[in-house]
PDBML (XML) file of the C-alpha atoms, coordinates in Angstrom:
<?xml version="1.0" encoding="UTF-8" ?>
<PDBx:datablock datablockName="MODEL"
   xmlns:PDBx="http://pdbml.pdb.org/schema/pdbx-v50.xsd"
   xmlns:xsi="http://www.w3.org/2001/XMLSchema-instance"
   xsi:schemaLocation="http://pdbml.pdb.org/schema/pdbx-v50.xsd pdbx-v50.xsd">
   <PDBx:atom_siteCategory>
      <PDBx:atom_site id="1">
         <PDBx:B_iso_or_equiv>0.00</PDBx:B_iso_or_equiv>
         <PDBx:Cartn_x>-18.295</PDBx:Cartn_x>
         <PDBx:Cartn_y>-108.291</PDBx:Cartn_y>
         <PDBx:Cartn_z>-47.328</PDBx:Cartn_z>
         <PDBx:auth_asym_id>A</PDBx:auth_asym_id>
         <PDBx:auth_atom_id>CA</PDBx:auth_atom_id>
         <PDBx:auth_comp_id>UNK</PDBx:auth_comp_id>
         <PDBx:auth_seq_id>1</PDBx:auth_seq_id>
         <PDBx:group_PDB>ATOM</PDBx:group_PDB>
         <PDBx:label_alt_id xsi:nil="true" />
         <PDBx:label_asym_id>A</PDBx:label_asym_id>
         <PDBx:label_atom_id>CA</PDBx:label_atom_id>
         <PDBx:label_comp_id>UNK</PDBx:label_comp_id>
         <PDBx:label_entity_id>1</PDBx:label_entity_id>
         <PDBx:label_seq_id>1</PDBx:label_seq_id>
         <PDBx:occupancy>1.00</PDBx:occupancy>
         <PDBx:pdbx_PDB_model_num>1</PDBx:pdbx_PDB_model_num>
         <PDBx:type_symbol>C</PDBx:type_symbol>
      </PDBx:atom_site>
      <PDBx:atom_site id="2">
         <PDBx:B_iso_or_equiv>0.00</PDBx:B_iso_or_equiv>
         <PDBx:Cartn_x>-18.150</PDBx:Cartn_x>
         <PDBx:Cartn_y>-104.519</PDBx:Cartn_y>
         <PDBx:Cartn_z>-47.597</PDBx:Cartn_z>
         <PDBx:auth_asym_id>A</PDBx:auth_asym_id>
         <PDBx:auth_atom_id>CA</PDBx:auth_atom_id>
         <PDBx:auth_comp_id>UNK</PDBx:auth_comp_id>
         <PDBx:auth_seq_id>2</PDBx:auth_seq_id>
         <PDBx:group_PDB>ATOM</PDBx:group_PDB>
         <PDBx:label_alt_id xsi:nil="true" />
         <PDBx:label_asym_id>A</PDBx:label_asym_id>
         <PDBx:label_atom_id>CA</PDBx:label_atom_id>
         <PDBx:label_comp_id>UNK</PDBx:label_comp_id>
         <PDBx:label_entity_id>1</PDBx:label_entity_id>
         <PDBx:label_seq_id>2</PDBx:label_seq_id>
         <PDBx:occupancy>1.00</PDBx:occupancy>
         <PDBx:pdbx_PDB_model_num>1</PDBx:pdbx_PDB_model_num>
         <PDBx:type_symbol>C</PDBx:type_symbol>
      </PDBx:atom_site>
      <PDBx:atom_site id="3">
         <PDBx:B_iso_or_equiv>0.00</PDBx:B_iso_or_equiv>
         <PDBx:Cartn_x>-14.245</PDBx:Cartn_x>
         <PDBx:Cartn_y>-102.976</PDBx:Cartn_y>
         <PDBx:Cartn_z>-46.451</PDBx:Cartn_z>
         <PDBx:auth_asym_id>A</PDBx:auth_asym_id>
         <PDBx:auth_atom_id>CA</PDBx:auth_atom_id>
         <PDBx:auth_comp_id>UNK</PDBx:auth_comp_id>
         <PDBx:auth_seq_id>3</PDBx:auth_seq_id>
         <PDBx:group_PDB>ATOM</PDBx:group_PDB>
         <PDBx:label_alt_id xsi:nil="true" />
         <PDBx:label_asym_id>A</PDBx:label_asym_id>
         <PDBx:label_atom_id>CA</PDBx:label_atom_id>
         <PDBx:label_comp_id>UNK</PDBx:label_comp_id>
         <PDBx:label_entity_id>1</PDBx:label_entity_id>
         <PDBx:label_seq_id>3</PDBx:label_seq_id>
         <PDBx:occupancy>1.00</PDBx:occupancy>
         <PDBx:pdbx_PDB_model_num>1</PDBx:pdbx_PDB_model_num>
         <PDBx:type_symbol>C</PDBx:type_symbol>
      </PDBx:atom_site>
      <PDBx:atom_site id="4">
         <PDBx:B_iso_or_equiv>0.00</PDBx:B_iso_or_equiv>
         <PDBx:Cartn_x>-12.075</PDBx:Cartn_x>
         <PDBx:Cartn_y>-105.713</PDBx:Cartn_y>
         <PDBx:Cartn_z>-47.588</PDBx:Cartn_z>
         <PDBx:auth_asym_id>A</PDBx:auth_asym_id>
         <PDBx:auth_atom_id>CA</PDBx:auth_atom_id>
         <PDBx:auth_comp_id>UNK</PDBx:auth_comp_id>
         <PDBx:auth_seq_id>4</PDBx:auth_seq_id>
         <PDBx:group_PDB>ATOM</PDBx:group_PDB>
         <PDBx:label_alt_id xsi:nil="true" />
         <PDBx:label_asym_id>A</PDBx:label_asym_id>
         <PDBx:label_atom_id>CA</PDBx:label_atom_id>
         <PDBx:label_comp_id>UNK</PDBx:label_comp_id>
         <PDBx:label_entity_id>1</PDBx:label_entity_id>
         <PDBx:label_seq_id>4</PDBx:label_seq_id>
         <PDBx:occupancy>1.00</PDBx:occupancy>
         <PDBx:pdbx_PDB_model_num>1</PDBx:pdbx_PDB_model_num>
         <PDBx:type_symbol>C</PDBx:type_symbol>
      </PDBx:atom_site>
      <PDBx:atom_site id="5">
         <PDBx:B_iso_or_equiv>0.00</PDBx:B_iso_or_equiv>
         <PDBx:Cartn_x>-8.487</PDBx:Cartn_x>
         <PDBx:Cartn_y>-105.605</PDBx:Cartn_y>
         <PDBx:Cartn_z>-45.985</PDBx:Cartn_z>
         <PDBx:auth_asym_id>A</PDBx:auth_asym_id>
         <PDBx:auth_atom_id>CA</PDBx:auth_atom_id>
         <PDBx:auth_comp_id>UNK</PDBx:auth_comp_id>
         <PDBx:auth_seq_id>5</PDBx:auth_seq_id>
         <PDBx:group_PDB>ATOM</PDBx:group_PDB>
         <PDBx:label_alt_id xsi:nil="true" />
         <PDBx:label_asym_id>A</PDBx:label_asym_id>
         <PDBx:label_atom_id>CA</PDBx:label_atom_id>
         <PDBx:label_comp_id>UNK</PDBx:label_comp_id>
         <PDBx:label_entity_id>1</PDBx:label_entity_id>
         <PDBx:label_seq_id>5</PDBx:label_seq_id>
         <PDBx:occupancy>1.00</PDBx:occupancy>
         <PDBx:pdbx_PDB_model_num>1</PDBx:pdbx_PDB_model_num>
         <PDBx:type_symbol>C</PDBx:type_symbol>
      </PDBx:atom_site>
      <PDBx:atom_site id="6">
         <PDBx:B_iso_or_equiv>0.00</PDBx:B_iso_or_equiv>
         <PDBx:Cartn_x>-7.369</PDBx:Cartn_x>
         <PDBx:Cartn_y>-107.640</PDBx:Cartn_y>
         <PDBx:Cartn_z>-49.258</PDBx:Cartn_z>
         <PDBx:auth_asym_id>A</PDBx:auth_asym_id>
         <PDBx:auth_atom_id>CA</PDBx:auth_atom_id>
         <PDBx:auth_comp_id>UNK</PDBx:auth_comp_id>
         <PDBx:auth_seq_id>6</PDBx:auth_seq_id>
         <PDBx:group_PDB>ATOM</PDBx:group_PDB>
         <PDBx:label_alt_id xsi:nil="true" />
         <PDBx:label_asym_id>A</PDBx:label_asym_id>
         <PDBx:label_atom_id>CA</PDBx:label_atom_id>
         <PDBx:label_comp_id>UNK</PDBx:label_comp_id>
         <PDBx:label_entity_id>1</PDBx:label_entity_id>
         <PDBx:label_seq_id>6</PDBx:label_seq_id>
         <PDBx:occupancy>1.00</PDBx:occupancy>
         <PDBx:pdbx_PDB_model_num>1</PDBx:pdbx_PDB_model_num>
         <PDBx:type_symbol>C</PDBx:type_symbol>
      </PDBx:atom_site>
      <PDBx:atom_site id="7">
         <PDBx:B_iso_or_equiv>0.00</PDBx:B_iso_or_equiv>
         <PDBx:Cartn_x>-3.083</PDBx:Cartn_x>
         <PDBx:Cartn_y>-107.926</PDBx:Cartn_y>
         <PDBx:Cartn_z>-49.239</PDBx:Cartn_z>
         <PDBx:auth_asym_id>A</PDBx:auth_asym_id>
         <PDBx:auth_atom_id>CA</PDBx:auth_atom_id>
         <PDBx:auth_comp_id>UNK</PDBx:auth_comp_id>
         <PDBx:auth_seq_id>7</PDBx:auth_seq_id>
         <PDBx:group_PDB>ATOM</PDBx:group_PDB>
         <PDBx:label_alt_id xsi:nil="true" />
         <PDBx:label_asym_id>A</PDBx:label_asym_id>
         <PDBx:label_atom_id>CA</PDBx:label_atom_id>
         <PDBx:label_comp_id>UNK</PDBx:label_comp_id>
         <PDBx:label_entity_id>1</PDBx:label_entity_id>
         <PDBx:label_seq_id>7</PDBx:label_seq_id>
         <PDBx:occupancy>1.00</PDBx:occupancy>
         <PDBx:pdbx_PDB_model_num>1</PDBx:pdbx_PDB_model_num>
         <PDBx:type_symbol>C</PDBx:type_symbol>
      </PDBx:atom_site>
      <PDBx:atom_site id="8">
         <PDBx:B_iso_or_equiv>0.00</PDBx:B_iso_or_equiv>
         <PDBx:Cartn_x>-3.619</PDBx:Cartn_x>
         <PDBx:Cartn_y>-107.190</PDBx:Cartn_y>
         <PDBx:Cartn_z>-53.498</PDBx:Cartn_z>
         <PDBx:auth_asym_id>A</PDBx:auth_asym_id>
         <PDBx:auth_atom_id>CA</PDBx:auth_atom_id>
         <PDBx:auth_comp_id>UNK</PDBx:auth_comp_id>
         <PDBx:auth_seq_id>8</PDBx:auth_seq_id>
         <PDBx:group_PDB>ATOM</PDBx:group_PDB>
         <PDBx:label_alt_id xsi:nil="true" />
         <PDBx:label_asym_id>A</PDBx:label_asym_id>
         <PDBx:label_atom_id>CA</PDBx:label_atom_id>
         <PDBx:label_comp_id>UNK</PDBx:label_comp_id>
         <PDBx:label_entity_id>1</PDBx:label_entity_id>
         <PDBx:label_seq_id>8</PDBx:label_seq_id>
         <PDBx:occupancy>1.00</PDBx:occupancy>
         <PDBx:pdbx_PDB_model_num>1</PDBx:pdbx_PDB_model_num>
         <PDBx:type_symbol>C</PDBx:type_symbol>
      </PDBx:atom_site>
      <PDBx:atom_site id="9">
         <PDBx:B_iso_or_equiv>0.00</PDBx:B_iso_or_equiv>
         <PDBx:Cartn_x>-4.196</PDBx:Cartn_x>
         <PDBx:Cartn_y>-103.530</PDBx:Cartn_y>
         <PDBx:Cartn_z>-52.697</PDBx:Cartn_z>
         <PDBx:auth_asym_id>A</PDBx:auth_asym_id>
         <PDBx:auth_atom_id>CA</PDBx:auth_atom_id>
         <PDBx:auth_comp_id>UNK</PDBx:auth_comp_id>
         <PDBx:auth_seq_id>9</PDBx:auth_seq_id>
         <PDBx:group_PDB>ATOM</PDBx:group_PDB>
         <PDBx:label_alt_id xsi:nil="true" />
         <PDBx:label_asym_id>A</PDBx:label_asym_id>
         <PDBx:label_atom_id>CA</PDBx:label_atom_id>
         <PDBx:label_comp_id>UNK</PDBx:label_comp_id>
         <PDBx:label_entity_id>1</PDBx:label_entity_id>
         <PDBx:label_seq_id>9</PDBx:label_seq_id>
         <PDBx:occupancy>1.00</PDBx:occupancy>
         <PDBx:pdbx_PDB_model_num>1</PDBx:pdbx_PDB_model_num>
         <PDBx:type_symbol>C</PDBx:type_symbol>
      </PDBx:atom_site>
      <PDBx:atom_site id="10">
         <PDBx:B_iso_or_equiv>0.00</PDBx:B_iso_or_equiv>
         <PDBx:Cartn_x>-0.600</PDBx:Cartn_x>
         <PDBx:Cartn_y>-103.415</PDBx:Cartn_y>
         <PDBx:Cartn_z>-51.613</PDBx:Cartn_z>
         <PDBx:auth_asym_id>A</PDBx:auth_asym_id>
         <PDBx:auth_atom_id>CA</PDBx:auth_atom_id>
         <PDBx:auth_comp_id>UNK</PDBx:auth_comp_id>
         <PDBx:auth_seq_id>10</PDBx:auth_seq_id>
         <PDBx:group_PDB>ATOM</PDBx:group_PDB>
         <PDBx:label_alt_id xsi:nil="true" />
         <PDBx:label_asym_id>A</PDBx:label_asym_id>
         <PDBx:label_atom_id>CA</PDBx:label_atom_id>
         <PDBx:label_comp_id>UNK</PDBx:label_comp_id>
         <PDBx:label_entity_id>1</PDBx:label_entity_id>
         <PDBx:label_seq_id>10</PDBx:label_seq_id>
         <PDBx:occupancy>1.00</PDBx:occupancy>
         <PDBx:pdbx_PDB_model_num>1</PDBx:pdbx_PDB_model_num>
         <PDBx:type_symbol>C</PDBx:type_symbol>
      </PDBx:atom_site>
      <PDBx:atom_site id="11">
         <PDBx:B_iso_or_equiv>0.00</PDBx:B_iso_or_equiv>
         <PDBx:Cartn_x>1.901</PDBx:Cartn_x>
         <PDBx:Cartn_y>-105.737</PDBx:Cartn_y>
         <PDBx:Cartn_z>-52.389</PDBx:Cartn_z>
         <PDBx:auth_asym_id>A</PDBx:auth_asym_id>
         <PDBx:auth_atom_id>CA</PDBx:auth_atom_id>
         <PDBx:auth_comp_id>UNK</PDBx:auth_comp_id>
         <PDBx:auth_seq_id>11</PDBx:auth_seq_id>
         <PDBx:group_PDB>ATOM</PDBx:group_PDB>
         <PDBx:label_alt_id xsi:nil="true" />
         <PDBx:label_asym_id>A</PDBx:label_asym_id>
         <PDBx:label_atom_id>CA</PDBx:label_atom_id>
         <PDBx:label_comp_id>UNK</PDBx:label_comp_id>
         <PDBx:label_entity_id>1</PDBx:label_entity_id>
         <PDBx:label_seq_id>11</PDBx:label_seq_id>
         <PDBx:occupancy>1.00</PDBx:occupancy>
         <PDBx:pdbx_PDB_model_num>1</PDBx:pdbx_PDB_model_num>
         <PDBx:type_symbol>C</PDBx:type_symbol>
      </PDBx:atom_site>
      <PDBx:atom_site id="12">
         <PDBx:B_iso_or_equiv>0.00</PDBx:B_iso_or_equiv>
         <PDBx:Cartn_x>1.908</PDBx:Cartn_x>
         <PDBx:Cartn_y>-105.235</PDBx:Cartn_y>
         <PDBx:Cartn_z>-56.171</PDBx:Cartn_z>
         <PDBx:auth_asym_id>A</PDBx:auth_asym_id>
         <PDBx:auth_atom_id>CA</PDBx:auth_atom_id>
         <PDBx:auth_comp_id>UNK</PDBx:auth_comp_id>
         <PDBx:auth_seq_id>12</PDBx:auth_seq_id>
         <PDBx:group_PDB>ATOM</PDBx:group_PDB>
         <PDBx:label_alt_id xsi:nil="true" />
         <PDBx:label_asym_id>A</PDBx:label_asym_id>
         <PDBx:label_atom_id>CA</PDBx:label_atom_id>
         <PDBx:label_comp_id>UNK</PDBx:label_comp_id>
         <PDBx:label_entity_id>1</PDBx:label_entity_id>
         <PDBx:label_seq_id>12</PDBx:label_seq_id>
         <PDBx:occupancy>1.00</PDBx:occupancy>
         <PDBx:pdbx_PDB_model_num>1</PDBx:pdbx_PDB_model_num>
         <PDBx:type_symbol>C</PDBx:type_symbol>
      </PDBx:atom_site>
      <PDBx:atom_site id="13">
         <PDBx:B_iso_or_equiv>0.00</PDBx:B_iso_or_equiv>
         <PDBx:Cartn_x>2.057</PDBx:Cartn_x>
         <PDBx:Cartn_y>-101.086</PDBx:Cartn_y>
         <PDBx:Cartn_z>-55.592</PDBx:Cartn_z>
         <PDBx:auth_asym_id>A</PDBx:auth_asym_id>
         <PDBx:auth_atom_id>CA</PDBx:auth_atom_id>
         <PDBx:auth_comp_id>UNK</PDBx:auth_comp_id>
         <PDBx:auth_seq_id>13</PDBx:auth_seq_id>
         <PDBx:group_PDB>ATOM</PDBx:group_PDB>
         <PDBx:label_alt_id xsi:nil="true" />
         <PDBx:label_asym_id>A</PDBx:label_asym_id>
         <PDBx:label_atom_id>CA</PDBx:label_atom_id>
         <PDBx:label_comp_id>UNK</PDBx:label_comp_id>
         <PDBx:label_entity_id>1</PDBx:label_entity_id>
         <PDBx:label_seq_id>13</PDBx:label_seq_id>
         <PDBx:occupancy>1.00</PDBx:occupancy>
         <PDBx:pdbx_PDB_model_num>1</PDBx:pdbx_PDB_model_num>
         <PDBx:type_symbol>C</PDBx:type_symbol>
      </PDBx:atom_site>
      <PDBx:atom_site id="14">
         <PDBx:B_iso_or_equiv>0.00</PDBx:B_iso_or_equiv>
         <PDBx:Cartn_x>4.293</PDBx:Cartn_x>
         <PDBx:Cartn_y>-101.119</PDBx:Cartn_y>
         <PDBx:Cartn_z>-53.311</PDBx:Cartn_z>
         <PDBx:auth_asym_id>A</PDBx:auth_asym_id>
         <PDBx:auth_atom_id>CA</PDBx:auth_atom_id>
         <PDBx:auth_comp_id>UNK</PDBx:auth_comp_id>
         <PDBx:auth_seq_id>14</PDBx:auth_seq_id>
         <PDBx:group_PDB>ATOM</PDBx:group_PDB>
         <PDBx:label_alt_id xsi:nil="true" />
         <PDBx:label_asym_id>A</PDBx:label_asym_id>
         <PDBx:label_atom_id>CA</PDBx:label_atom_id>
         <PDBx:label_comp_id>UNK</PDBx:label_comp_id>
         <PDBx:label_entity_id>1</PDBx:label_entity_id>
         <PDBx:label_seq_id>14</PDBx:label_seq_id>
         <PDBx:occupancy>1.00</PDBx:occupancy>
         <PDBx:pdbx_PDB_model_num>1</PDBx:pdbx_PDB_model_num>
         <PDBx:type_symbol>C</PDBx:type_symbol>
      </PDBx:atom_site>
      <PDBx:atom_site id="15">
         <PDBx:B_iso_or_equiv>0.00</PDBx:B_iso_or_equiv>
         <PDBx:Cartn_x>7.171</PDBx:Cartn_x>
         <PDBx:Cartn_y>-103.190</PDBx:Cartn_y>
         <PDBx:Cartn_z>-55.248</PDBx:Cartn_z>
         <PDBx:auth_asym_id>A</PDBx:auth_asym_id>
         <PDBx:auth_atom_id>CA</PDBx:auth_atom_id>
         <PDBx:auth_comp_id>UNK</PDBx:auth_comp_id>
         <PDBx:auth_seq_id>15</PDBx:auth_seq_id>
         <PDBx:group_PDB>ATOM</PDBx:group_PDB>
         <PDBx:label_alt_id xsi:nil="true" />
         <PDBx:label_asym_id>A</PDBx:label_asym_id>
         <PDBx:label_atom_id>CA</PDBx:label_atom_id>
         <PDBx:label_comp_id>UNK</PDBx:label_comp_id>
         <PDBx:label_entity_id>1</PDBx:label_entity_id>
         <PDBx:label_seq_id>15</PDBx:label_seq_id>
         <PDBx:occupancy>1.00</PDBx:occupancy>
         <PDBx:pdbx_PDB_model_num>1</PDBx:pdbx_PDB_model_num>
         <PDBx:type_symbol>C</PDBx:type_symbol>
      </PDBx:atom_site>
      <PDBx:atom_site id="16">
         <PDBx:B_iso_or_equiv>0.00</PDBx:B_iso_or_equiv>
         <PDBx:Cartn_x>6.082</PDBx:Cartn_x>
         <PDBx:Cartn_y>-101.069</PDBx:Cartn_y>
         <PDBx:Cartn_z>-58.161</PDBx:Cartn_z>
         <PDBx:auth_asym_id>A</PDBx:auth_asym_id>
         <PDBx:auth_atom_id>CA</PDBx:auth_atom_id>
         <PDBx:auth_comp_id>UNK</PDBx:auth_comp_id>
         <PDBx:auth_seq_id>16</PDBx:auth_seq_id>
         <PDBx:group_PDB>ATOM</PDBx:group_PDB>
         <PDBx:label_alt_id xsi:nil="true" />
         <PDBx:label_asym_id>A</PDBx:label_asym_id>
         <PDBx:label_atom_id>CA</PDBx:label_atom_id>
         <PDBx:label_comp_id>UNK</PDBx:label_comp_id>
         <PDBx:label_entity_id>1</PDBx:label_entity_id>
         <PDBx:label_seq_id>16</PDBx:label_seq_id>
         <PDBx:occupancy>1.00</PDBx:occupancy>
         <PDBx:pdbx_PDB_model_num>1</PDBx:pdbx_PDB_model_num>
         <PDBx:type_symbol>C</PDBx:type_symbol>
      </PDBx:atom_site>
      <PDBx:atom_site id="17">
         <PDBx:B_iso_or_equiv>0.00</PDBx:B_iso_or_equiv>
         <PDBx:Cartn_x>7.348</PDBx:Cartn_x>
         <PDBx:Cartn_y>-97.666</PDBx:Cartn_y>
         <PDBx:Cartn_z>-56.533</PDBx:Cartn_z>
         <PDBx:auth_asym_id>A</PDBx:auth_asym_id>
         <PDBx:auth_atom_id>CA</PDBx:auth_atom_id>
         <PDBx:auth_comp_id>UNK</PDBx:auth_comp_id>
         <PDBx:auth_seq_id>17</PDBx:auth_seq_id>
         <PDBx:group_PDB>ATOM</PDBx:group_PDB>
         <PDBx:label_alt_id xsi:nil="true" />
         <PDBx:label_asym_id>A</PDBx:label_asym_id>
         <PDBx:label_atom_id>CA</PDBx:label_atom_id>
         <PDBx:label_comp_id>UNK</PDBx:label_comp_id>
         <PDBx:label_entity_id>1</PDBx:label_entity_id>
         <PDBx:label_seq_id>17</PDBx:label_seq_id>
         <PDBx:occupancy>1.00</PDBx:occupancy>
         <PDBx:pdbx_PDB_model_num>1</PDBx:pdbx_PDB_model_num>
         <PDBx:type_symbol>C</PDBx:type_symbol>
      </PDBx:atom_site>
      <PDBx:atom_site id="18">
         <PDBx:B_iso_or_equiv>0.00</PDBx:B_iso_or_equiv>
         <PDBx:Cartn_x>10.105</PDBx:Cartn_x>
         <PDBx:Cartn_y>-99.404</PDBx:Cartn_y>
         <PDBx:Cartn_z>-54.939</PDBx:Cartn_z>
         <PDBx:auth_asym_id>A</PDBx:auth_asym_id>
         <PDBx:auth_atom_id>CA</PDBx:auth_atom_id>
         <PDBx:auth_comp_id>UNK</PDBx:auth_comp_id>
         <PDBx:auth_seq_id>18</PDBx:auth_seq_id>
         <PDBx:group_PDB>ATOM</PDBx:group_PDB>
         <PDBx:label_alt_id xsi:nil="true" />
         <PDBx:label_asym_id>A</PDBx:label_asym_id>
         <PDBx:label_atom_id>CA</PDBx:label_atom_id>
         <PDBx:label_comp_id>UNK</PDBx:label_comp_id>
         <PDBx:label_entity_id>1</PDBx:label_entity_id>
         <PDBx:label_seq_id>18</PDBx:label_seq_id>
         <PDBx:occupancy>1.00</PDBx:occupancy>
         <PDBx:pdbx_PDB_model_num>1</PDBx:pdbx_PDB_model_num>
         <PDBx:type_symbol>C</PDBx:type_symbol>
      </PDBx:atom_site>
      <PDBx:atom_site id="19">
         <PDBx:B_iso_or_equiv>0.00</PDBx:B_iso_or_equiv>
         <PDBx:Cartn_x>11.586</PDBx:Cartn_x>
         <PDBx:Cartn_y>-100.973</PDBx:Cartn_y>
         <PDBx:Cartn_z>-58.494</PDBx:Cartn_z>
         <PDBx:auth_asym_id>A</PDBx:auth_asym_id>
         <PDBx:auth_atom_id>CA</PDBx:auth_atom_id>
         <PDBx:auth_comp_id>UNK</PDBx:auth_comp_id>
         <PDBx:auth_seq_id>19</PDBx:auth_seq_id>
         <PDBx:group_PDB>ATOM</PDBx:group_PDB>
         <PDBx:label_alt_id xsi:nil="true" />
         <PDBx:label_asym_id>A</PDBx:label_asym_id>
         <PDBx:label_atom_id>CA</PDBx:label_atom_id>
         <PDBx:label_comp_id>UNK</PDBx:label_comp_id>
         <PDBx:label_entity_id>1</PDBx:label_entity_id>
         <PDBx:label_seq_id>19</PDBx:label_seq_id>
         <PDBx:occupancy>1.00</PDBx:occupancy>
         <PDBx:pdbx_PDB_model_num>1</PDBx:pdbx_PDB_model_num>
         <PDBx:type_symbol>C</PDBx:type_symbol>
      </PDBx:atom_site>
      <PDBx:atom_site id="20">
         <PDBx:B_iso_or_equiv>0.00</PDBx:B_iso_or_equiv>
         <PDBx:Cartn_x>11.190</PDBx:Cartn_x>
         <PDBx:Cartn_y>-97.716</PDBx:Cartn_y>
         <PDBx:Cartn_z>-60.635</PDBx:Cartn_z>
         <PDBx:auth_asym_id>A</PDBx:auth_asym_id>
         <PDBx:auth_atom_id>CA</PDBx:auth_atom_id>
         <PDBx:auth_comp_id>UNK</PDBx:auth_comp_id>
         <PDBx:auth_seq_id>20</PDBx:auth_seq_id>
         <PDBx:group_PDB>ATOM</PDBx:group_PDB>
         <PDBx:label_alt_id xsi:nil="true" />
         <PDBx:label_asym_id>A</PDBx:label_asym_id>
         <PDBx:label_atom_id>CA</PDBx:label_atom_id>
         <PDBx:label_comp_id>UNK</PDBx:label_comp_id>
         <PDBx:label_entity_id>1</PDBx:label_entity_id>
         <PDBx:label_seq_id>20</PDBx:label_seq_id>
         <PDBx:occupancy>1.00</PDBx:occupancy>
         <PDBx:pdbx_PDB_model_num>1</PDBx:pdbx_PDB_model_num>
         <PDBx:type_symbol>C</PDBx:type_symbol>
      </PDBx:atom_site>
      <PDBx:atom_site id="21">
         <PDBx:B_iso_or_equiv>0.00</PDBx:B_iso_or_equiv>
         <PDBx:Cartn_x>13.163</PDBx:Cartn_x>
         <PDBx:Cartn_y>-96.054</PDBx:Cartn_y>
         <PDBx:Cartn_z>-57.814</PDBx:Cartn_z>
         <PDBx:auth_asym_id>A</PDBx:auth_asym_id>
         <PDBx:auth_atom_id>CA</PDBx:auth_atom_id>
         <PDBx:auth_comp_id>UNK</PDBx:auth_comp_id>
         <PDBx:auth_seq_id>21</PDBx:auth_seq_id>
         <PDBx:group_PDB>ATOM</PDBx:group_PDB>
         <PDBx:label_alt_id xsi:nil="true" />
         <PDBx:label_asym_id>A</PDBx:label_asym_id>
         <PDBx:label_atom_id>CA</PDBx:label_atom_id>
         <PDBx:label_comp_id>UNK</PDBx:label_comp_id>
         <PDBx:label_entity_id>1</PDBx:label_entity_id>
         <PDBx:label_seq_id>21</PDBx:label_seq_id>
         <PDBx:occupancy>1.00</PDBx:occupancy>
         <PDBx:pdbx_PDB_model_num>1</PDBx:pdbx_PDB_model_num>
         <PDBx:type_symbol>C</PDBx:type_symbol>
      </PDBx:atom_site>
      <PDBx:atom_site id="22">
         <PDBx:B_iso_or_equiv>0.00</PDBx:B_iso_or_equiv>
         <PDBx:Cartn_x>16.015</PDBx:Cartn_x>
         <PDBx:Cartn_y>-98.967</PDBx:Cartn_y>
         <PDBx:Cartn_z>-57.721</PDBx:Cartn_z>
         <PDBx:auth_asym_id>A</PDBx:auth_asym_id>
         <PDBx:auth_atom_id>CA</PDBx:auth_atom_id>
         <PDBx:auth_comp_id>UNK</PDBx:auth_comp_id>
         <PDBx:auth_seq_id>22</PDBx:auth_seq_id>
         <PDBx:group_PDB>ATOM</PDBx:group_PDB>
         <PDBx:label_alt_id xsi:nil="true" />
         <PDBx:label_asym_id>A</PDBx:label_asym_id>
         <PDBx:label_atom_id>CA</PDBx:label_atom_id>
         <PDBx:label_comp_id>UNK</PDBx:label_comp_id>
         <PDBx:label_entity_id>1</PDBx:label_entity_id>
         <PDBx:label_seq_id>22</PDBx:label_seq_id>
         <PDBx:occupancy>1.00</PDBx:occupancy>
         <PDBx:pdbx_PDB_model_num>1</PDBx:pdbx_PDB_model_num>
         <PDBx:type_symbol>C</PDBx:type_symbol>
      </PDBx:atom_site>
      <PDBx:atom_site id="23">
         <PDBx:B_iso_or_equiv>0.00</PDBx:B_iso_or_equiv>
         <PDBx:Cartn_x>14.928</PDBx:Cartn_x>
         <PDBx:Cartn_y>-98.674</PDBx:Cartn_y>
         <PDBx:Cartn_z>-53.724</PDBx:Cartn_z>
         <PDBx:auth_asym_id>A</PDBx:auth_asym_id>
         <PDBx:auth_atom_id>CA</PDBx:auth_atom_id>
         <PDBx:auth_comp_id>UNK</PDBx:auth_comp_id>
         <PDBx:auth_seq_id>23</PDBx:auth_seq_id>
         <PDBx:group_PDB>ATOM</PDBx:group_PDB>
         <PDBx:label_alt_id xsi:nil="true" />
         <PDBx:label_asym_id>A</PDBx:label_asym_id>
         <PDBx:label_atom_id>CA</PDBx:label_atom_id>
         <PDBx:label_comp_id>UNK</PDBx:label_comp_id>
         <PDBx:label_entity_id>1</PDBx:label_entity_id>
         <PDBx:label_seq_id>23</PDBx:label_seq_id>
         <PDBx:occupancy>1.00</PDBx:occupancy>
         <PDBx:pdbx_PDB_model_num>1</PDBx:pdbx_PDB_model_num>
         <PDBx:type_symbol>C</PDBx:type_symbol>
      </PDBx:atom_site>
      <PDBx:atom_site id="24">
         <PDBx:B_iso_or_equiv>0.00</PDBx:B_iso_or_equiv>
         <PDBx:Cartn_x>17.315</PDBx:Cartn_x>
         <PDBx:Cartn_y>-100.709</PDBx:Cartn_y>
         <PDBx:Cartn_z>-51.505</PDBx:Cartn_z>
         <PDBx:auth_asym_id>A</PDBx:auth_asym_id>
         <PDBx:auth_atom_id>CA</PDBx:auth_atom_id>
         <PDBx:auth_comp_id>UNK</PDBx:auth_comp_id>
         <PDBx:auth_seq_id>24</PDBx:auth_seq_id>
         <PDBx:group_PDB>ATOM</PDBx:group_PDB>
         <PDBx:label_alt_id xsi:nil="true" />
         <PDBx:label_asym_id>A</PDBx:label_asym_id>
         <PDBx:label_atom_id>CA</PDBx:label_atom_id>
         <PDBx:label_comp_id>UNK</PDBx:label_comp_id>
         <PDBx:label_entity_id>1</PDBx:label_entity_id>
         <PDBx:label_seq_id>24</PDBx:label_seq_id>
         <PDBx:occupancy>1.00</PDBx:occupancy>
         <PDBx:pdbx_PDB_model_num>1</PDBx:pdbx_PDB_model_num>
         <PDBx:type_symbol>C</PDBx:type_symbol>
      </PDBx:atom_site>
      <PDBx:atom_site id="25">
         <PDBx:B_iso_or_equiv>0.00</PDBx:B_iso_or_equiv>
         <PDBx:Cartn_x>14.658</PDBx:Cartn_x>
         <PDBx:Cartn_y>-101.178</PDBx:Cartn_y>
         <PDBx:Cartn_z>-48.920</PDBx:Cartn_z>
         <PDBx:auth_asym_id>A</PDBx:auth_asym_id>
         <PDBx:auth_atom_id>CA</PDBx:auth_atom_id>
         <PDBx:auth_comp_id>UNK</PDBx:auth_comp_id>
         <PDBx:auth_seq_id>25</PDBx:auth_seq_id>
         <PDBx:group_PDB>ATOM</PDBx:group_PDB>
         <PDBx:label_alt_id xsi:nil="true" />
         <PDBx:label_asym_id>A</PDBx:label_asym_id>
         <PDBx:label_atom_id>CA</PDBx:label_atom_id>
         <PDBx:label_comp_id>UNK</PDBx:label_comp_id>
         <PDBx:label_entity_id>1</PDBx:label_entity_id>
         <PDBx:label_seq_id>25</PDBx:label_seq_id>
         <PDBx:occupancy>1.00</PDBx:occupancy>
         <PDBx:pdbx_PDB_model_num>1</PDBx:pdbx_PDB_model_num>
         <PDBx:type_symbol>C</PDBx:type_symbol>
      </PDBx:atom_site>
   </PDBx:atom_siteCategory>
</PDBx:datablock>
């Protein structure tokens, strides 16, 4: 279906930023 709330759009981005900025939270 159209306007999929899919988890993949996230998760992967989010640790992403977090790691490159050695983010403790």
């Amino acid at each position: 279906y159209p306007n999929q709330i899919n988890n993949v759009l996230g998760f992967p981005y989010i640790f992403r930023g977090a790691l490159d900025v050695r983010a403790s939270r």
